[in-house]
C-alpha atoms as a PDB file:
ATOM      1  CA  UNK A   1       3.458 301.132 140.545  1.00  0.00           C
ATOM      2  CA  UNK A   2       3.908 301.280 144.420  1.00  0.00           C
ATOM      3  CA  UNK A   3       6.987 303.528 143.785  1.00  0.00           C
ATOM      4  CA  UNK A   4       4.716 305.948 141.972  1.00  0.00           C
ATOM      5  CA  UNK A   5       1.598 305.905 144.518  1.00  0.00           C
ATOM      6  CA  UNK A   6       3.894 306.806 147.371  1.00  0.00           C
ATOM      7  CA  UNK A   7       5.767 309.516 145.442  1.00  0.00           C
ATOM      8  CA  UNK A   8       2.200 311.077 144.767  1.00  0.00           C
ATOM      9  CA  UNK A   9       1.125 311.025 147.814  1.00  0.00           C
ATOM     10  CA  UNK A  10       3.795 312.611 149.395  1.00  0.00           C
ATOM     11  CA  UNK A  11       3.892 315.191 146.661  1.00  0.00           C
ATOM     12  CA  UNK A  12      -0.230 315.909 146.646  1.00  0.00           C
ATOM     13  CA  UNK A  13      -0.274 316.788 150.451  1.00  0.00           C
ATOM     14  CA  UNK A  14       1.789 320.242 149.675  1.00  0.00           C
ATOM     15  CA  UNK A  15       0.438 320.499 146.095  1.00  0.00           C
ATOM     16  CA  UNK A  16      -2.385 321.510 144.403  1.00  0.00           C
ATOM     17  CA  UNK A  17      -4.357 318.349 142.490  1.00  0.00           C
ATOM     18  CA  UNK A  18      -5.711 319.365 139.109  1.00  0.00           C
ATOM     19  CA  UNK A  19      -8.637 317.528 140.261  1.00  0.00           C
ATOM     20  CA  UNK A  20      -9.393 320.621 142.292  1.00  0.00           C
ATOM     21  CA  UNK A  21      -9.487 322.581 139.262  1.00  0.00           C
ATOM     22  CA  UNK A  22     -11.792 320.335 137.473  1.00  0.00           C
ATOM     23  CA  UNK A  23     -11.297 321.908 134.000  1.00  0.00           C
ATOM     24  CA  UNK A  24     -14.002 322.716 131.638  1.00  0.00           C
ATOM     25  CA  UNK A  25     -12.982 323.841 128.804  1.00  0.00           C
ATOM     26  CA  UNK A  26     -14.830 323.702 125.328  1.00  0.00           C
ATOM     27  CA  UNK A  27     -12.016 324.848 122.671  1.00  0.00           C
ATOM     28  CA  UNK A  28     -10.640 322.536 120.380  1.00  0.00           C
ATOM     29  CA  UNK A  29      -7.275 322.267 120.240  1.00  0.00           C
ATOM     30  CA  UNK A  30      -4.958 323.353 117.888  1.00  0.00           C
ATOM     31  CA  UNK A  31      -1.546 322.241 117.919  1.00  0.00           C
ATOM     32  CA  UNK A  32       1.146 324.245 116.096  1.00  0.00           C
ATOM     33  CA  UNK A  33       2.778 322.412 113.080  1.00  0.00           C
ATOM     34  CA  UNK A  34       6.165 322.742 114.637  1.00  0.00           C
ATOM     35  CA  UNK A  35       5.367 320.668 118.005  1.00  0.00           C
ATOM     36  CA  UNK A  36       7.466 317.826 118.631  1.00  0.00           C
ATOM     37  CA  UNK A  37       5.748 314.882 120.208  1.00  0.00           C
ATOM     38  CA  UNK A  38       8.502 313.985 122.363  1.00  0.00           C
ATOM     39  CA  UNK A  39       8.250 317.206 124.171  1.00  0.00           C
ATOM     40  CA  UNK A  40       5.037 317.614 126.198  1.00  0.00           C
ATOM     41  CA  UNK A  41       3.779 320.909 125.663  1.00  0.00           C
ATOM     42  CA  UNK A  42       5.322 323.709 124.627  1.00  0.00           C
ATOM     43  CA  UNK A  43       4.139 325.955 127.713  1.00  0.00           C
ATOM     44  CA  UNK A  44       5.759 326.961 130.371  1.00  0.00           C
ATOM     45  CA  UNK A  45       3.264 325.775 132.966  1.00  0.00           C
ATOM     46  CA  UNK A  46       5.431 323.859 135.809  1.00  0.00           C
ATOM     47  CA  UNK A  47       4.361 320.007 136.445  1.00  0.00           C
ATOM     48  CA  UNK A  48       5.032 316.707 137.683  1.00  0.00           C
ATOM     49  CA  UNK A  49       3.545 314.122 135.822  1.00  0.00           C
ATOM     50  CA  UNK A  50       3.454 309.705 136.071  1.00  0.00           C
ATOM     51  CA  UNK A  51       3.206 308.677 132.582  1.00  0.00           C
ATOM     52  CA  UNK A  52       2.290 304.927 131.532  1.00  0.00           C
ATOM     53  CA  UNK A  53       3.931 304.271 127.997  1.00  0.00           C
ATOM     54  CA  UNK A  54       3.336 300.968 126.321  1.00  0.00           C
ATOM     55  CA  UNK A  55       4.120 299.607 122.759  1.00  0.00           C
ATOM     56  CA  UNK A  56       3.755 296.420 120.569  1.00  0.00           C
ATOM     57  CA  UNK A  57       7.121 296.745 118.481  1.00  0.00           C
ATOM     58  CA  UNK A  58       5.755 294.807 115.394  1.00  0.00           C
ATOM     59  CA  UNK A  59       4.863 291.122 114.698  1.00  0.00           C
ATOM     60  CA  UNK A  60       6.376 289.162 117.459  1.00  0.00           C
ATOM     61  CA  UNK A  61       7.360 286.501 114.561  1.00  0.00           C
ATOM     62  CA  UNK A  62       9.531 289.650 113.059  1.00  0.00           C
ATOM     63  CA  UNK A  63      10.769 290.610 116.186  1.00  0.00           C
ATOM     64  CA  UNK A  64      10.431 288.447 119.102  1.00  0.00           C
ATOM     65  CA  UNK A  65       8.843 290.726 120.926  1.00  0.00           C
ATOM     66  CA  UNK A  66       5.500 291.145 122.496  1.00  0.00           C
ATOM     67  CA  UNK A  67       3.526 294.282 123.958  1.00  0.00           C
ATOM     68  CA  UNK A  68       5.373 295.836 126.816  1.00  0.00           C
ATOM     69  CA  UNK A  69       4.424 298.625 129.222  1.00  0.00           C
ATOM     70  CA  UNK A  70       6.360 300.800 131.581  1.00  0.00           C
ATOM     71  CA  UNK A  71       5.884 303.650 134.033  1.00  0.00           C
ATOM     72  CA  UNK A  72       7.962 306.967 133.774  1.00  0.00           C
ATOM     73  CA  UNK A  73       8.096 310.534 135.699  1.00  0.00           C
ATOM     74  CA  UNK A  74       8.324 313.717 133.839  1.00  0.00           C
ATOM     75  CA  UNK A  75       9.272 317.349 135.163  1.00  0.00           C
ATOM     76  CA  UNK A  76       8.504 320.679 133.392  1.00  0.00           C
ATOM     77  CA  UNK A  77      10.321 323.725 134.426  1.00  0.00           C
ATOM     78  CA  UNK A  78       9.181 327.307 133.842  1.00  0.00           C
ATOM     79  CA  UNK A  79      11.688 327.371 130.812  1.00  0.00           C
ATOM     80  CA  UNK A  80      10.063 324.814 128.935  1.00  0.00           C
ATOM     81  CA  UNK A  81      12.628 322.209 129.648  1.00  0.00           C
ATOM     82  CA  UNK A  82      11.221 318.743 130.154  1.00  0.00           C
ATOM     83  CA  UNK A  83      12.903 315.674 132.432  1.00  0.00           C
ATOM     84  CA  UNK A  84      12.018 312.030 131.728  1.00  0.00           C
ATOM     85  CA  UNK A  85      12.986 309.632 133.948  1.00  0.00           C
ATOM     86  CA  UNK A  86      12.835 305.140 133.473  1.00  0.00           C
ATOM     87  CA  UNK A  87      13.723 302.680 136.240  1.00  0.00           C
ATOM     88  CA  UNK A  88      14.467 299.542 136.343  1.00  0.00           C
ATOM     89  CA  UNK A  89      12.120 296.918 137.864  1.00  0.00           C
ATOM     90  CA  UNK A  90      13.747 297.244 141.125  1.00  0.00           C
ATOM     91  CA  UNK A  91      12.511 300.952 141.152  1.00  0.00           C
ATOM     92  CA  UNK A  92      16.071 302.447 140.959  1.00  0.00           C
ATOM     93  CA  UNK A  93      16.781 304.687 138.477  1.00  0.00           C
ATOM     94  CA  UNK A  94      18.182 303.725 134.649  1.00  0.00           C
ATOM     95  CA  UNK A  95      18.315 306.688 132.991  1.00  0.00           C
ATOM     96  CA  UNK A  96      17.237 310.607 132.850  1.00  0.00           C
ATOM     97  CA  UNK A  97      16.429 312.519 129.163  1.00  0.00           C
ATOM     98  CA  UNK A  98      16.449 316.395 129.876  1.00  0.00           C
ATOM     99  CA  UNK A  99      15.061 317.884 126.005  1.00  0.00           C
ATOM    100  CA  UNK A 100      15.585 321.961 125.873  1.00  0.00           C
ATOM    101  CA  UNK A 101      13.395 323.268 123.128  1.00  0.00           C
ATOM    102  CA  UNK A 102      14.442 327.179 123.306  1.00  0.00           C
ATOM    103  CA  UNK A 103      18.553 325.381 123.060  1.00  0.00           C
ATOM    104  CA  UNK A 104      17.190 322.627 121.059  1.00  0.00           C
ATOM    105  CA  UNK A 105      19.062 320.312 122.840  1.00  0.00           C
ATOM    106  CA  UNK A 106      18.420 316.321 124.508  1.00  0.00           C
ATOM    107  CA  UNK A 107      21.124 315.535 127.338  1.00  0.00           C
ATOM    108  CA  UNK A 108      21.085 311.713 128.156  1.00  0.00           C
ATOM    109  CA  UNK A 109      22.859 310.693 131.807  1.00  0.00           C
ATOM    110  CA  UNK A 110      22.649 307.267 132.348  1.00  0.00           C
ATOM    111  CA  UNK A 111      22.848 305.717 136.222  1.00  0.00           C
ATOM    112  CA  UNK A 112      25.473 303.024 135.031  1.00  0.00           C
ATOM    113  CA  UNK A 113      27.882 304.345 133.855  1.00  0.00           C
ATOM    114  CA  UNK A 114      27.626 307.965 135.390  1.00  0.00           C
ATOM    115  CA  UNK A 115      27.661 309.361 132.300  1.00  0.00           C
ATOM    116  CA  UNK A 116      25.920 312.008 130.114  1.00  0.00           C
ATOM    117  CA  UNK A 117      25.330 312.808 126.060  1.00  0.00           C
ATOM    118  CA  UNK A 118      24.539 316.024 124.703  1.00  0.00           C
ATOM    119  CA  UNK A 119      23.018 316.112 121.616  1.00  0.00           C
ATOM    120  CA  UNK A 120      22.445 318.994 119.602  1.00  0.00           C
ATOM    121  CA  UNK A 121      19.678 320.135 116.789  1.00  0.00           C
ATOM    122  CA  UNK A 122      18.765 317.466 114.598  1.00  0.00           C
ATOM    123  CA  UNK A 123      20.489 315.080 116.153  1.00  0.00           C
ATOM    124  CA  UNK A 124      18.835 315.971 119.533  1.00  0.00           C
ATOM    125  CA  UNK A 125      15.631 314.965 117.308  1.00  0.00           C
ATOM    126  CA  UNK A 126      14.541 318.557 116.440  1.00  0.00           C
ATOM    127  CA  UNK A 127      13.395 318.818 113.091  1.00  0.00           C
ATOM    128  CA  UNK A 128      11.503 321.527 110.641  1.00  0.00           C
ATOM    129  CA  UNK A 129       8.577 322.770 111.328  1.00  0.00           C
ATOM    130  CA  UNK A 130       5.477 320.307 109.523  1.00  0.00           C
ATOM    131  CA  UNK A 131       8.469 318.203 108.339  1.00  0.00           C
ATOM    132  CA  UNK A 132       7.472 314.470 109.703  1.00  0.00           C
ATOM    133  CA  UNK A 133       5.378 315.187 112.332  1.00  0.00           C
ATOM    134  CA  UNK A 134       1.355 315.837 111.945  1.00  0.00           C
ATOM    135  CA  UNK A 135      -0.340 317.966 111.351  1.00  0.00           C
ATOM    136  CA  UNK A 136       1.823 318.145 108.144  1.00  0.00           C
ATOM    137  CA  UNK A 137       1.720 317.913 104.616  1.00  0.00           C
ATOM    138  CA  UNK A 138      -0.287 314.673 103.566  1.00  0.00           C
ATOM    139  CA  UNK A 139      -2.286 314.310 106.900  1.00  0.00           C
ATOM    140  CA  UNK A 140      -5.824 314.028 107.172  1.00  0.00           C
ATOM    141  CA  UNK A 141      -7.199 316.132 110.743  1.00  0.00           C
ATOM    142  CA  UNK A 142     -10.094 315.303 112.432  1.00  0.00           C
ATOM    143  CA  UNK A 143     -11.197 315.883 115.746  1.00  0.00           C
ATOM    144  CA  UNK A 144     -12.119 313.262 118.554  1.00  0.00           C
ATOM    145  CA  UNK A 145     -14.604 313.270 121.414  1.00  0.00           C
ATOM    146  CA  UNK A 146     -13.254 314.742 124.564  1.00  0.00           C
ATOM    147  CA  UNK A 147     -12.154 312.850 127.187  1.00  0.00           C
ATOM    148  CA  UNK A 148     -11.767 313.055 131.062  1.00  0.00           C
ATOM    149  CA  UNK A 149      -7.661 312.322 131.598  1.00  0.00           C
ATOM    150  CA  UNK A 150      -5.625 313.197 134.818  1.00  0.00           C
ATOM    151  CA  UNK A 151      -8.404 314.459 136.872  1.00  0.00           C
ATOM    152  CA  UNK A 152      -8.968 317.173 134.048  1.00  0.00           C
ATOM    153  CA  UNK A 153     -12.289 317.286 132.412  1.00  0.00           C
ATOM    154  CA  UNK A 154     -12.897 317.039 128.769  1.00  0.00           C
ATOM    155  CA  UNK A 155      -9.779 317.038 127.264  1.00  0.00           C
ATOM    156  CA  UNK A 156     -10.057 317.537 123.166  1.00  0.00           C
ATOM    157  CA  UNK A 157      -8.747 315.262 121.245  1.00  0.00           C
ATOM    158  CA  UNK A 158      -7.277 315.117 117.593  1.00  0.00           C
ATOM    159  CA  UNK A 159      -6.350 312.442 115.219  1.00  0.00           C
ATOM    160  CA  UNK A 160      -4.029 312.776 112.359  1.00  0.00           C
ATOM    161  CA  UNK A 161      -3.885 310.389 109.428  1.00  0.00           C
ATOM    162  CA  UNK A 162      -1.817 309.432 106.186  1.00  0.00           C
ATOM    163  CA  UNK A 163      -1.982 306.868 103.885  1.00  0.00           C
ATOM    164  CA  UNK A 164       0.965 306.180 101.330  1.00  0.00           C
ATOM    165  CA  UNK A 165       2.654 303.641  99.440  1.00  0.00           C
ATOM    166  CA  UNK A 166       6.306 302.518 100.142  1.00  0.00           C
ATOM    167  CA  UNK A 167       8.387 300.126  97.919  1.00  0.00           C
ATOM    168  CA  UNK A 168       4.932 299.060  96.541  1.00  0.00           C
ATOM    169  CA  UNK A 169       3.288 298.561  99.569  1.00  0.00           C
ATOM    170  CA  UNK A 170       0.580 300.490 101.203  1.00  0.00           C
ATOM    171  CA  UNK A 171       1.408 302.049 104.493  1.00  0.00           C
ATOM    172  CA  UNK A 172      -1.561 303.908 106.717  1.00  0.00           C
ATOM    173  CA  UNK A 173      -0.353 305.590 110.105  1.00  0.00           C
ATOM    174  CA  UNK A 174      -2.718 307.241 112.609  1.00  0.00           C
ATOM    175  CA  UNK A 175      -1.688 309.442 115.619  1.00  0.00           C
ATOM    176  CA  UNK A 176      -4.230 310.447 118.030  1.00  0.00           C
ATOM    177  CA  UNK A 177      -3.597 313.357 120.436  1.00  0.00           C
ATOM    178  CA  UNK A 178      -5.953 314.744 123.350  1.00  0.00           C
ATOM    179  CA  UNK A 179      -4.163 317.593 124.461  1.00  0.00           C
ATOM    180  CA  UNK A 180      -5.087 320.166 127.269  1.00  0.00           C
ATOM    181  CA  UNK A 181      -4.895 323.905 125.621  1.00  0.00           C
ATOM    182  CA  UNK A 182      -4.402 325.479 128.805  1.00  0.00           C
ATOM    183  CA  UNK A 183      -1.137 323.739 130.151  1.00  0.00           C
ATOM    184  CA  UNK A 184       0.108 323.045 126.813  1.00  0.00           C
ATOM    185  CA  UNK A 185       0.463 319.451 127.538  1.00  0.00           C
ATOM    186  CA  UNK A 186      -0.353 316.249 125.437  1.00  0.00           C
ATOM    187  CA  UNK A 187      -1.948 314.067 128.593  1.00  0.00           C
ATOM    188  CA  UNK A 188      -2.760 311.241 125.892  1.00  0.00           C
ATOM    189  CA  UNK A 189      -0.824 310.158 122.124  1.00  0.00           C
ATOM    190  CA  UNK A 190      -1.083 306.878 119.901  1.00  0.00           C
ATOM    191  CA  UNK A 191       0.493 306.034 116.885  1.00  0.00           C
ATOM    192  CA  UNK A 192      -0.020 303.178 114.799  1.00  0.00           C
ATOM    193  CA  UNK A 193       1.369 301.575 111.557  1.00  0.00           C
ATOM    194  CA  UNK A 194      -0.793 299.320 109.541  1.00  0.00           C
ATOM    195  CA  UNK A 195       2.281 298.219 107.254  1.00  0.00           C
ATOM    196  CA  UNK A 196       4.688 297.477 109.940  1.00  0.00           C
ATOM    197  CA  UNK A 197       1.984 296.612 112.379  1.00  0.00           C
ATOM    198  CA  UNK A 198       3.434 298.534 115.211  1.00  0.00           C
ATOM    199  CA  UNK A 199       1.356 300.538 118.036  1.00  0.00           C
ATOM    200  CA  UNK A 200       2.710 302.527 120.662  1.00  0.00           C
ATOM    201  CA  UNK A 201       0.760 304.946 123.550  1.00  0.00           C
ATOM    202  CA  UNK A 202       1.574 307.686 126.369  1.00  0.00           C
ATOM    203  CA  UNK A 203      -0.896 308.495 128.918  1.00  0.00           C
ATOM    204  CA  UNK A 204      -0.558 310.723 131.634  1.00  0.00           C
ATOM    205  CA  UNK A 205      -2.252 309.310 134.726  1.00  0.00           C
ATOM    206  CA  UNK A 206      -1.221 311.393 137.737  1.00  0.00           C
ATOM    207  CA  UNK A 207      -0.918 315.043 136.691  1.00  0.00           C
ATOM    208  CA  UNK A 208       0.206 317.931 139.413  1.00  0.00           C
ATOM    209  CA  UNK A 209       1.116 321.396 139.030  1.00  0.00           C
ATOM    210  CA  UNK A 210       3.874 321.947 140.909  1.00  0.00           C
ATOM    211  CA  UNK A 211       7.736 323.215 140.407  1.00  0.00           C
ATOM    212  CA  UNK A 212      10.190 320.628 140.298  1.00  0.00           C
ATOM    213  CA  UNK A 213      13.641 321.188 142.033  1.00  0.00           C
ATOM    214  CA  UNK A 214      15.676 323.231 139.579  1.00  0.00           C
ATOM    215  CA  UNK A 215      19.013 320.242 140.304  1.00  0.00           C
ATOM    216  CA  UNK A 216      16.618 318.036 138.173  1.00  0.00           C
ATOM    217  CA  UNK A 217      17.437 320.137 134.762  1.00  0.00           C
ATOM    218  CA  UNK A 218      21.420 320.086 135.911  1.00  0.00           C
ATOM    219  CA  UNK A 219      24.117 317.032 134.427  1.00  0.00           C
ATOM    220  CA  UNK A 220      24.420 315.161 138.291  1.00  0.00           C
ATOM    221  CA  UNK A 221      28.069 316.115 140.008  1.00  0.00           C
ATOM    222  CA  UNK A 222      30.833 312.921 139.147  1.00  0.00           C
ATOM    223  CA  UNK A 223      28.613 312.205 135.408  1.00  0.00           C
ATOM    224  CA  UNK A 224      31.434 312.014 132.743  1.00  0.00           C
ATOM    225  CA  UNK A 225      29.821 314.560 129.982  1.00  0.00           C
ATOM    226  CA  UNK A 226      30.448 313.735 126.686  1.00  0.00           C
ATOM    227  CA  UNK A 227      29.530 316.521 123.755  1.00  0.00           C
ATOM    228  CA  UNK A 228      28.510 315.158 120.354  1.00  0.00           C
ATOM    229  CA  UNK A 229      28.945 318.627 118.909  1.00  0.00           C
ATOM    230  CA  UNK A 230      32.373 319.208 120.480  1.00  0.00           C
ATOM    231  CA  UNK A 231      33.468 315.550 119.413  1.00  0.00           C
ATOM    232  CA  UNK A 232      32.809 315.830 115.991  1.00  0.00           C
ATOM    233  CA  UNK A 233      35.516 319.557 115.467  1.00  0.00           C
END
């Protein structure tokens, strides 16, 4: 958390907050069939955002796990392309997940080894528009009260459920969405599973519009790439 509060402060003193802008809009959002929840926003609007994920993986007994939470950084370019970065808990980086929606691509690089994956199409987790992500066949839309997230006000939210039975069991998931329709970008999304009893959550909590450094969207200089698509001919 310190590692994040100094990097914002830094970053705010030559940047404009969103605070400032103190949004107020009244449109509901609608969010195209085809948007993929790992990628936030499809706009091109520039940021730098802290995001706090957290997730209970299932029943500890089935598992052995129990609710975690973790801080990450994400970059949007003007292309579209988004950066994720995780750390370990010393702060230094683990790992950096550039996803290219226009090349439909994901390139991994991990800090140890230098190395980086690209993955390609479906394998880079892009899939058919409607095909397993809401709103889709079989889900249930309704919307939520707005919210204040980020420093922008009233944020509309949406929540998308489906209930269904699986090997005889019934199975209801809920995903909940408030997303900004100016910028484009989901600031909050849960998703739960009654069968499995798993429950995960992304909220963004420091939100600036500001270009990040183009190098950030580049494979680092020494990373060993490896292709999936040029492996597999």
């Amino acid at each position: 958390m310190q590692r994040s509060s100094l990097f914002f402060a830094a970053l705010l003193g030559a940047a404009t907050s969103l605070g400032a802008r103190a949004f107020q809009t009244e449109t509901t959002s609608v969010i195209p069939p085809d948007r993929d929840p790992a990628v936030w926003g499809r706009a091109h609007q520039p940021y730098i955002a802290t995001v706090m994920v957290s997730g209970a993986p299932g029943s500890p007994a089935d598992t052995g796990q129990t609710n975690s939470s973790r801080e990450v950084l994400e970059f949007r370019d003007d292309a579209g392309r988004v950066r994720t970065d995780s750390f370990y808990d010393s702060g230094q980086l683990m790992a950096s997940t550039v996803r290219d929606s226009a090349q439909r691509t994901m390139v991994i690089c991990m800090a140890v080894p230098k190395q980086a994956t690209v993955l390609r199409g479906i394998a880079a987790g892009y899939v058919a528009p409607g095909t397993n992500v809401p709103p889709g066949a079989g889900w249930v839309a309704e919307p939520l009260p707005a919210k204040r997230i980020a420093g922008i006000l009233k944020v509309p939210g949406q929540r998308f459920t489906r209930t269904f039975t699986i090997n005889g069991k019934t199975d209801t998931q809920i995903v909940e969405d408030w997303t900004d329709p100016d910028l484009g970008i989901v600031l909050e999304h849960t998703a739960t599973d009654s069968l499995h009893g798993t429950r995960e959550s992304q909220r963004v909590t420091h939100l600036v519009l500001s270009r990040p450094d183009a190098s950030l969207f580049e494979v680092p200089a020494g990373y060993e790439v490896r292709d999936t698509q040029q492996a597999s001919h």
